[in-house]
N, C-alpha and C. Protein backbone atom coordinates (compact mmCIF):
# COMPACT_ATOMS: atom_id res chain seq x y z
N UNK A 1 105.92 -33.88 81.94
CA UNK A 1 105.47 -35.22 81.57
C UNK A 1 106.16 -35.62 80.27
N UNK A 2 106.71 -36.87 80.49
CA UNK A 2 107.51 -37.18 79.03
C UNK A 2 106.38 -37.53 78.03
N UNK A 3 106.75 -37.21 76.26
CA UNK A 3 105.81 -37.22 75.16
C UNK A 3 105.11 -38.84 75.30
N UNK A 4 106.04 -39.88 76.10
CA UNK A 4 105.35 -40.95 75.52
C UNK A 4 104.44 -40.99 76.64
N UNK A 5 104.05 -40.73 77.65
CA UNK A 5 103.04 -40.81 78.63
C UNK A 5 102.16 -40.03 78.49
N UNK A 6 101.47 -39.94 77.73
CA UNK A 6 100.39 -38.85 77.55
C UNK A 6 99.31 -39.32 78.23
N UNK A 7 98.08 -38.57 78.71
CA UNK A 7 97.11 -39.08 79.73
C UNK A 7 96.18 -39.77 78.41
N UNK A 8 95.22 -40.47 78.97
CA UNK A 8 93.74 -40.88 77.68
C UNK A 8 92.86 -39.09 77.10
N UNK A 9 93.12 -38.26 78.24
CA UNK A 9 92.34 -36.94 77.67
C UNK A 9 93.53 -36.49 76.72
N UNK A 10 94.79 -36.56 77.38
CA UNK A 10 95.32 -35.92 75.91
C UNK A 10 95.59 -36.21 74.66
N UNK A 11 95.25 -37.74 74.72
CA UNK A 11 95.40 -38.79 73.34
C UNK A 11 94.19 -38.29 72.69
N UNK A 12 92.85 -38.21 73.53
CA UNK A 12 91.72 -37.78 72.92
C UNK A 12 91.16 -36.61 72.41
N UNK A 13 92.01 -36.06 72.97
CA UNK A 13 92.10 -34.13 72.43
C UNK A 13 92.96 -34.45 71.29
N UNK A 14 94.17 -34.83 71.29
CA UNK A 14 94.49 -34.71 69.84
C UNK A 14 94.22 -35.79 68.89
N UNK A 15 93.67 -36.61 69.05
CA UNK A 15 93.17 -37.05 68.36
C UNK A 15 91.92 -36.45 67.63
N UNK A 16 91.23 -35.77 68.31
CA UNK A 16 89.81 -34.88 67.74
C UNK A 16 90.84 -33.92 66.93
N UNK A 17 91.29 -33.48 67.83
CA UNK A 17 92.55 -31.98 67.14
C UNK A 17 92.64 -32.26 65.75
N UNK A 18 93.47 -33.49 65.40
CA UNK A 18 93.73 -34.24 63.64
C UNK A 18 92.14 -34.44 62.84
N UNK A 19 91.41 -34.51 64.18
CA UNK A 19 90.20 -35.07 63.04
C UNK A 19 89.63 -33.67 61.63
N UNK A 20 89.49 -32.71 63.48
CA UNK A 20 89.34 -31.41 62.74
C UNK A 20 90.11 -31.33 61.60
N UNK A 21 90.98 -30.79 61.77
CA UNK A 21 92.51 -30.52 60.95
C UNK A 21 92.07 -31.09 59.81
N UNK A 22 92.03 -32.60 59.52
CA UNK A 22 92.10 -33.20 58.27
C UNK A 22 90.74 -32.93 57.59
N UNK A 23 89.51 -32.58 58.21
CA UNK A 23 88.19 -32.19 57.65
C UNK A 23 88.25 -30.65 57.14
N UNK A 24 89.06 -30.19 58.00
CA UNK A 24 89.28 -28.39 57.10
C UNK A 24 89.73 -28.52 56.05
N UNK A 25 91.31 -29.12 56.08
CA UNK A 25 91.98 -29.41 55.07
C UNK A 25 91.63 -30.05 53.69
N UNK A 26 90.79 -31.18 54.34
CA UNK A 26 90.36 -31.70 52.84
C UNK A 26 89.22 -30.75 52.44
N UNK A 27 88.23 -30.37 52.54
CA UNK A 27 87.32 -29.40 52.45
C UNK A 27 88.46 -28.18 51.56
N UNK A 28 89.16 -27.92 52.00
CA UNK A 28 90.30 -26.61 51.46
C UNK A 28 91.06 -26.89 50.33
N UNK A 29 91.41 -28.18 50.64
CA UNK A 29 92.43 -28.81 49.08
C UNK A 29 91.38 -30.02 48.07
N UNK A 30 90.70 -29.79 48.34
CA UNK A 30 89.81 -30.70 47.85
C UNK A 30 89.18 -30.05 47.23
N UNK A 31 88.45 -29.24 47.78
CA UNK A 31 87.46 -27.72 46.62
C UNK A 31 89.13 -27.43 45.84
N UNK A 32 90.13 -26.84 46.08
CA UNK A 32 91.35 -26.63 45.22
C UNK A 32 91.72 -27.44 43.80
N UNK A 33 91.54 -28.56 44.65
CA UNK A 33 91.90 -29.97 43.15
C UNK A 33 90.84 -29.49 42.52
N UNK A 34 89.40 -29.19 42.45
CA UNK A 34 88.45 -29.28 42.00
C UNK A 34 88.12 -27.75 41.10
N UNK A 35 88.28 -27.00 41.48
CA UNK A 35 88.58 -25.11 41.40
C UNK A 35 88.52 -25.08 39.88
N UNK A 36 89.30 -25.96 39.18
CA UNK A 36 88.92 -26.21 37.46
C UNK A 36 87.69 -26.25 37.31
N UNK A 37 86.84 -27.14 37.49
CA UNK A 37 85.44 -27.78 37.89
C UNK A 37 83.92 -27.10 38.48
N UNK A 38 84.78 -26.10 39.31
CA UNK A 38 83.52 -25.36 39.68
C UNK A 38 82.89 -26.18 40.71
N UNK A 39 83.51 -27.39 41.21
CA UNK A 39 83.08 -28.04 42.20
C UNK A 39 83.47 -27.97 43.74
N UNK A 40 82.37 -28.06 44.62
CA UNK A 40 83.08 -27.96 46.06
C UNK A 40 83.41 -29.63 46.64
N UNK A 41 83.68 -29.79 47.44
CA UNK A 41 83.45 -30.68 48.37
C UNK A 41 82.11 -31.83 48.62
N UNK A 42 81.52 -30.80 49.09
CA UNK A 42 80.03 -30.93 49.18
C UNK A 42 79.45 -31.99 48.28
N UNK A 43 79.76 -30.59 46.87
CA UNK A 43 78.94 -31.26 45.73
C UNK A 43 79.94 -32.54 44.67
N UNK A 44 80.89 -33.14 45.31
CA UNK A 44 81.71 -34.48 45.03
C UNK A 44 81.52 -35.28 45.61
N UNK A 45 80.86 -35.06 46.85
CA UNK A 45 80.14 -36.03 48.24
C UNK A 45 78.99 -36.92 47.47
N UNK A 46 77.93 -35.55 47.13
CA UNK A 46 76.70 -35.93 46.49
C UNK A 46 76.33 -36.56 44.83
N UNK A 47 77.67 -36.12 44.10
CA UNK A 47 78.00 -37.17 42.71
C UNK A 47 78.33 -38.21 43.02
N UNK A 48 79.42 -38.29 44.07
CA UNK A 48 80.11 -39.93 44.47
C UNK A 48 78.85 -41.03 45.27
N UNK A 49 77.90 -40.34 46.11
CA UNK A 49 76.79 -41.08 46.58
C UNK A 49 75.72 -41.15 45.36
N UNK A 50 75.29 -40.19 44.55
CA UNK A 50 74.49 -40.75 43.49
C UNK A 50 74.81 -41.47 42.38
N UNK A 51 76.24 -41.71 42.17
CA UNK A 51 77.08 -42.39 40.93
C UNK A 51 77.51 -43.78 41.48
N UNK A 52 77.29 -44.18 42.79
CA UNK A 52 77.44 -45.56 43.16
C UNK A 52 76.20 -46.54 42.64
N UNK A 53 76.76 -47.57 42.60
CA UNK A 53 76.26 -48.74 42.07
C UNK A 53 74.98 -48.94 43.10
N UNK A 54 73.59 -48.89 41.85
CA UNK A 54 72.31 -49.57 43.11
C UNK A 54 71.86 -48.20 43.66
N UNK A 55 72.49 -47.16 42.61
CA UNK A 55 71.46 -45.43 43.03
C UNK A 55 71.11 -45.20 41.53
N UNK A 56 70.87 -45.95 40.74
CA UNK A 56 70.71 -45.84 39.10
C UNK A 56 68.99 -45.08 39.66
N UNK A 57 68.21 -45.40 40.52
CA UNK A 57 67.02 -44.67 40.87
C UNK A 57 67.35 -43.41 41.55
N UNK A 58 68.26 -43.08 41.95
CA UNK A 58 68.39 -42.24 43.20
C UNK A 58 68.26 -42.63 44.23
N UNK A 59 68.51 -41.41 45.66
CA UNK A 59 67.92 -41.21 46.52
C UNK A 59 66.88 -40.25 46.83
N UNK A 60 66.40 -40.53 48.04
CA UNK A 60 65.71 -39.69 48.70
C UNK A 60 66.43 -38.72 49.46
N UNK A 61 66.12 -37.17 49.79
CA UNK A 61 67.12 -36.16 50.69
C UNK A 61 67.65 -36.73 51.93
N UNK A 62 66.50 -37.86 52.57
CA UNK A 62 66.46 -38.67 54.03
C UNK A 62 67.45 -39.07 53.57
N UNK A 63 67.80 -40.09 52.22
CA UNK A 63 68.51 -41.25 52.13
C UNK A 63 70.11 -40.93 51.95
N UNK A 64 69.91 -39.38 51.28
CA UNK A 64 71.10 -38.65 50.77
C UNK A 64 71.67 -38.24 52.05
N UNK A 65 70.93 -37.72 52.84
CA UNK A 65 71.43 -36.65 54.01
C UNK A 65 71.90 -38.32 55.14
N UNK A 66 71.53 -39.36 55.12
CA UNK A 66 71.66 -39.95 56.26
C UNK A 66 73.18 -40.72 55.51
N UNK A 67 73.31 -40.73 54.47
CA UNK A 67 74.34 -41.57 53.43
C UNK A 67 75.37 -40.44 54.07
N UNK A 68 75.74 -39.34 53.79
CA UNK A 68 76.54 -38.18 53.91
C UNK A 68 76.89 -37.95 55.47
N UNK A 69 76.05 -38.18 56.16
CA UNK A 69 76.17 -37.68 57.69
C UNK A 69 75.71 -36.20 57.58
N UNK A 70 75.18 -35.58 56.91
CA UNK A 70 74.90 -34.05 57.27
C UNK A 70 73.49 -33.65 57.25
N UNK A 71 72.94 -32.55 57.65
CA UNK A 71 71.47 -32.35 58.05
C UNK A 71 70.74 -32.01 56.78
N UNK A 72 70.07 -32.38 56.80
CA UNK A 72 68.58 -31.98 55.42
C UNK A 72 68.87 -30.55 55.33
N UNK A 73 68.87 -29.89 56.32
CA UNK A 73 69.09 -28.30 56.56
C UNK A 73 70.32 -28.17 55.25
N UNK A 74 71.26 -28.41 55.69
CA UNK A 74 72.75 -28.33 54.86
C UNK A 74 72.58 -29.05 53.72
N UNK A 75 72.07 -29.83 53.35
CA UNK A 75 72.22 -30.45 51.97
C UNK A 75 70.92 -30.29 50.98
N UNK A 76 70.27 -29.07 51.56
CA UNK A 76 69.17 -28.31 50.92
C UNK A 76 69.95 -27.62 49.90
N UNK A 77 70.77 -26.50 50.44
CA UNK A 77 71.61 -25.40 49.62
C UNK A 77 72.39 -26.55 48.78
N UNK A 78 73.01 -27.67 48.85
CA UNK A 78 74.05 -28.02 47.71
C UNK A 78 73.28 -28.40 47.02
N UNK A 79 72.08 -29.00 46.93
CA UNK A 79 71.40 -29.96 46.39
C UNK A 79 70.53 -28.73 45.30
N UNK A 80 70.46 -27.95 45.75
CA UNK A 80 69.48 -26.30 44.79
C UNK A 80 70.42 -26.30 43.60
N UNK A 81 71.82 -25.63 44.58
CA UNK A 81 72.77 -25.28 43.22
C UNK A 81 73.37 -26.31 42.21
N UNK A 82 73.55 -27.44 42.88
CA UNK A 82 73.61 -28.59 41.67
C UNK A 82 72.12 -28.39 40.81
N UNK A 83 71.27 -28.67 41.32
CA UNK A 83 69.87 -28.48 40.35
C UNK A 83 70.01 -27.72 39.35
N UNK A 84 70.55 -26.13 39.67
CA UNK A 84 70.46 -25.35 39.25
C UNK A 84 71.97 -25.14 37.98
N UNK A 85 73.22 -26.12 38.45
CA UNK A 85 73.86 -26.45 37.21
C UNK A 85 73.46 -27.87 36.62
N UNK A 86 72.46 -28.25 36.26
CA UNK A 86 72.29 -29.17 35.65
C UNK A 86 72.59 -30.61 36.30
N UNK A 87 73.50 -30.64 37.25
CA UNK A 87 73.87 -32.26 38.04
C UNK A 87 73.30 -33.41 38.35
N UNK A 88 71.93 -32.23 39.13
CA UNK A 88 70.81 -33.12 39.44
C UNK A 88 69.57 -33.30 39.22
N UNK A 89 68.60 -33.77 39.44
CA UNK A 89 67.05 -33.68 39.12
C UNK A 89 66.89 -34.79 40.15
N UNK A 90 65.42 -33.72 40.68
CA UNK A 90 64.45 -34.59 41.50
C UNK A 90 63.20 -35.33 40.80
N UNK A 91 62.66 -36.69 40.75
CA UNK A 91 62.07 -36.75 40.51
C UNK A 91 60.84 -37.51 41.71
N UNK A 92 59.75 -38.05 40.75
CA UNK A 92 58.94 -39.01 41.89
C UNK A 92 59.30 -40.01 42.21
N UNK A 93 59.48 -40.13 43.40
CA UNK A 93 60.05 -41.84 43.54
C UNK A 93 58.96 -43.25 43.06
N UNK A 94 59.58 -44.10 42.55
CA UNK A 94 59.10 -45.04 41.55
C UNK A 94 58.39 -45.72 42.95
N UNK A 95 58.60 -46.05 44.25
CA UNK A 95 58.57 -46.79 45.06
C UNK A 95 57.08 -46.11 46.15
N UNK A 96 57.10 -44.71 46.08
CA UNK A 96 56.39 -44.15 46.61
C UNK A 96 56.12 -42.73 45.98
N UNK A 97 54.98 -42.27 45.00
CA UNK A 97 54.98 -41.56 44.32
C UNK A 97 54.73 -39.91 45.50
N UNK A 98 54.55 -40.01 46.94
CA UNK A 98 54.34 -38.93 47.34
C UNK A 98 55.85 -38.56 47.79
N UNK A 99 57.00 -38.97 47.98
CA UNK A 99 57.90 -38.69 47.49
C UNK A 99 58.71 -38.10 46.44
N UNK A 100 60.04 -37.83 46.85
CA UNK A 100 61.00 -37.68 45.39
C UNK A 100 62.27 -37.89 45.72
N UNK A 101 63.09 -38.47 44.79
CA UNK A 101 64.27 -39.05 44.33
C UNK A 101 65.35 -37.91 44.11
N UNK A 102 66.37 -37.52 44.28
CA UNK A 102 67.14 -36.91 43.44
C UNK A 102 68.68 -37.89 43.10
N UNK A 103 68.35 -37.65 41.78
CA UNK A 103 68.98 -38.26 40.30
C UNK A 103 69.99 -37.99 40.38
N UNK A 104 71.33 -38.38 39.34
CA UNK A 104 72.07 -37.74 38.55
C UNK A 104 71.53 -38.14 37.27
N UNK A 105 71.80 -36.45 36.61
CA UNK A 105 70.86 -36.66 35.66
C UNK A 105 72.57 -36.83 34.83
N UNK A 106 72.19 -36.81 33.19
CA UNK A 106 73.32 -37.51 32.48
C UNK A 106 74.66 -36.49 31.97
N UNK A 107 74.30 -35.16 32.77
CA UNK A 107 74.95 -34.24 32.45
C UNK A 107 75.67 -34.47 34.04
N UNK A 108 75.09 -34.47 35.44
CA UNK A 108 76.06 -34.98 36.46
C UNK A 108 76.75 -36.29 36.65
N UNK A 109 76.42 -37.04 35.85
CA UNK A 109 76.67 -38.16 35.23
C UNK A 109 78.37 -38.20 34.21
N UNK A 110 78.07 -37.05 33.26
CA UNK A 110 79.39 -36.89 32.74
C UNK A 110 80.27 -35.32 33.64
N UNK A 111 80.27 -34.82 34.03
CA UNK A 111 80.82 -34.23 35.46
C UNK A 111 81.61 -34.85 36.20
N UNK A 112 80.69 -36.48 36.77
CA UNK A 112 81.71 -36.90 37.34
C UNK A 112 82.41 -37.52 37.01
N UNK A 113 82.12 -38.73 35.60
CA UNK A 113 83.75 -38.85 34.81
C UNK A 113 84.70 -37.84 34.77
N UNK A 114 84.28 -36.54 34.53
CA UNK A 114 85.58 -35.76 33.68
C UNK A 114 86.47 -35.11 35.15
N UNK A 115 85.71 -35.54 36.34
CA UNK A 115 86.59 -35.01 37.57
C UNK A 115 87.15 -36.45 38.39
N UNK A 116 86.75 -37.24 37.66
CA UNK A 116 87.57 -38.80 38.37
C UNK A 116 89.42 -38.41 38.30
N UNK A 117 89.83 -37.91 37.00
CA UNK A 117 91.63 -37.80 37.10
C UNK A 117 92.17 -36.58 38.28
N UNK A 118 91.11 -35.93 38.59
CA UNK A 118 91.47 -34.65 39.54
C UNK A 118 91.62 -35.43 41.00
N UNK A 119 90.63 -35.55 40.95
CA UNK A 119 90.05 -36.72 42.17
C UNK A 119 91.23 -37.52 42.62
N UNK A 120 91.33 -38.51 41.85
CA UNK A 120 92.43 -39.80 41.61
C UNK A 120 94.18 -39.41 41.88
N UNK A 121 94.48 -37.67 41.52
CA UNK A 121 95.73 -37.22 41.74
C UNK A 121 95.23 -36.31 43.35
N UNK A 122 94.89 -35.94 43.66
CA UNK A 122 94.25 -35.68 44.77
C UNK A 122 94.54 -36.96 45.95
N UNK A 123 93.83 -38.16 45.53
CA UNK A 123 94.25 -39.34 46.82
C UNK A 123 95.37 -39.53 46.47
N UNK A 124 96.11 -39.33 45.66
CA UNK A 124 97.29 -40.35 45.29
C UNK A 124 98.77 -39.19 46.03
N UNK A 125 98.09 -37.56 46.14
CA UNK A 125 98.82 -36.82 46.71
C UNK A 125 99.10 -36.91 48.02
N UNK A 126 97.15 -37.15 48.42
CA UNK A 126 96.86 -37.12 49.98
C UNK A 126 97.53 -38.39 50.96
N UNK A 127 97.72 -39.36 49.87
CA UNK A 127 98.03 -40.87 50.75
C UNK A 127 99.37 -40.71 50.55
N UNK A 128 100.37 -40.34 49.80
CA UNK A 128 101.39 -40.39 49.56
C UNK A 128 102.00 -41.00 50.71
N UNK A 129 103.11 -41.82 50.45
CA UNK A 129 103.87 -42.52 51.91
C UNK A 129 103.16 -43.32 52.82
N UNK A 130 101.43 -43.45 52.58
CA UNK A 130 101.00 -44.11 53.63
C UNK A 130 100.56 -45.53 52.92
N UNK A 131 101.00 -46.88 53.61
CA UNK A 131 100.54 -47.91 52.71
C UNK A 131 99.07 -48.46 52.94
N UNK A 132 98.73 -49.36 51.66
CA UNK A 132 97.22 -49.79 51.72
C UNK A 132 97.04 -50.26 53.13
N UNK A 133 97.65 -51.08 53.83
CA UNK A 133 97.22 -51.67 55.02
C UNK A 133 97.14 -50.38 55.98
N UNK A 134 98.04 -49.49 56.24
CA UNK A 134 97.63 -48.39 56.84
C UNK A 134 96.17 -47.66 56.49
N UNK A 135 95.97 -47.63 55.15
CA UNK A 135 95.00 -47.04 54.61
C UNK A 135 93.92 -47.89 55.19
N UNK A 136 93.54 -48.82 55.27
CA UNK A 136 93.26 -50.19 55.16
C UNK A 136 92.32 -50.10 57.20
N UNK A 137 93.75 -50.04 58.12
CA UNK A 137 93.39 -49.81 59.35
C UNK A 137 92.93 -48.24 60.02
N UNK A 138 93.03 -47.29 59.11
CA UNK A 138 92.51 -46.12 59.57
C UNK A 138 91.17 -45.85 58.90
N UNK A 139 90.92 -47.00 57.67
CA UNK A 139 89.32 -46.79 57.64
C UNK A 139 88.58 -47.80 58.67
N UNK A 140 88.93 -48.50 59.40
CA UNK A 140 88.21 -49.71 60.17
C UNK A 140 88.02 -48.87 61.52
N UNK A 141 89.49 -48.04 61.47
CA UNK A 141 88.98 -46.94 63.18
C UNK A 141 87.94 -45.84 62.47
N UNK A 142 88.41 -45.54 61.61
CA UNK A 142 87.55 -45.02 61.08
C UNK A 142 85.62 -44.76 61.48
N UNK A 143 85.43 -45.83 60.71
CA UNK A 143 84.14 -46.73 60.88
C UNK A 143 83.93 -47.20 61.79
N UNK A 144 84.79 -47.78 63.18
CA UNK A 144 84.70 -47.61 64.48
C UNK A 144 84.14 -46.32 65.31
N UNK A 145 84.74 -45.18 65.25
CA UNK A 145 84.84 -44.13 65.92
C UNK A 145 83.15 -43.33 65.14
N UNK A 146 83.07 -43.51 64.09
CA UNK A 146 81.61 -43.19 63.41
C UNK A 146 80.36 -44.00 63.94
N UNK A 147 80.66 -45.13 64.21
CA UNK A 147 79.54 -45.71 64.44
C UNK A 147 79.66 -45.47 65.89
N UNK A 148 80.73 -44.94 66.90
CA UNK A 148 80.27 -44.96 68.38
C UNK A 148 79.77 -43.47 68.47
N UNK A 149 80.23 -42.67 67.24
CA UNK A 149 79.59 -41.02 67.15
C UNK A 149 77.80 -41.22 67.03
N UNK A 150 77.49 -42.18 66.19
CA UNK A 150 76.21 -42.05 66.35
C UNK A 150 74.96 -42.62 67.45
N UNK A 151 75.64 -43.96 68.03
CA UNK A 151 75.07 -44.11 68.84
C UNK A 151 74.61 -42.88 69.87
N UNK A 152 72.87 -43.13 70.19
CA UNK A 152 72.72 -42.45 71.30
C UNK A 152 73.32 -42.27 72.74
């Protein structure tokens, strides 16, 4: 079969194939950029979702774990050991006191300033050669292909 006729299963196998690939990878060079830091992956996920604009309260683990895509199960363990270096704090949620919030407190707060230039040479490695509009249309499939992952 010539390369340009590929069937829809084999476009879709490798297409998953890259997805993998690029989720190991960044997970692998991403904890690497970070390896100064003492930071994983994980726990750059959960600074970058609590350091956005309009989380000055926090979240909730629901709100954290559904923001992230990963299970309460899994974002139990990152969420301990940040606690446990200072990053984060849970508190009561202002909105519903039988709840709780987890913070960045002002020490994960300055953490993630001082790993923004790691970060910043990191995309600027990872995108290299690819332009904004490319960048641009592979987050829209992106966000396509995510939102048909979750549908039931």
């Amino acid at each position: 079969m010539p390369a340009n006729s590929m069937s829809r299963q084999d476009t879709s196998n490798k297409l998953f194939f890259r997805l993998f690939q690029a989720v190991n990878i960044i997970h692998r060079t991403g904890t690497q950029a970070l390896k100064q830091f003492d930071i994983s992956t994980q726990q750059w996920s959960v600074l970058g979702a609590l350091s956005r604009e309009g989380c000055e309260e926090g979240m909730t683990v629901n709100e954290l774990s559904d923001y992230l895509l990963v299970s309460r199960q899994n974002l139990t363990g990152v969420l301990g050991r940040m606690e446990r270096a200072g990053y984060i704090a849970r508190q009561v949620n202002p909105r519903d006191q039988r709840s709780r919030h987890v913070i960045l407190t002002p020490c994960g707060s300055e953490v993630w300033q001082i790993i923004q230039p790691a970060i910043a040479d990191f995309y600027q490695a990872s995108l290299q050669g690819i332009s904004e509009g490319r960048q641009r249309h592979t987050i829209a499939l992106l966000e396509d292909l995510v939102g048909n992952m979750k549908q039931p």
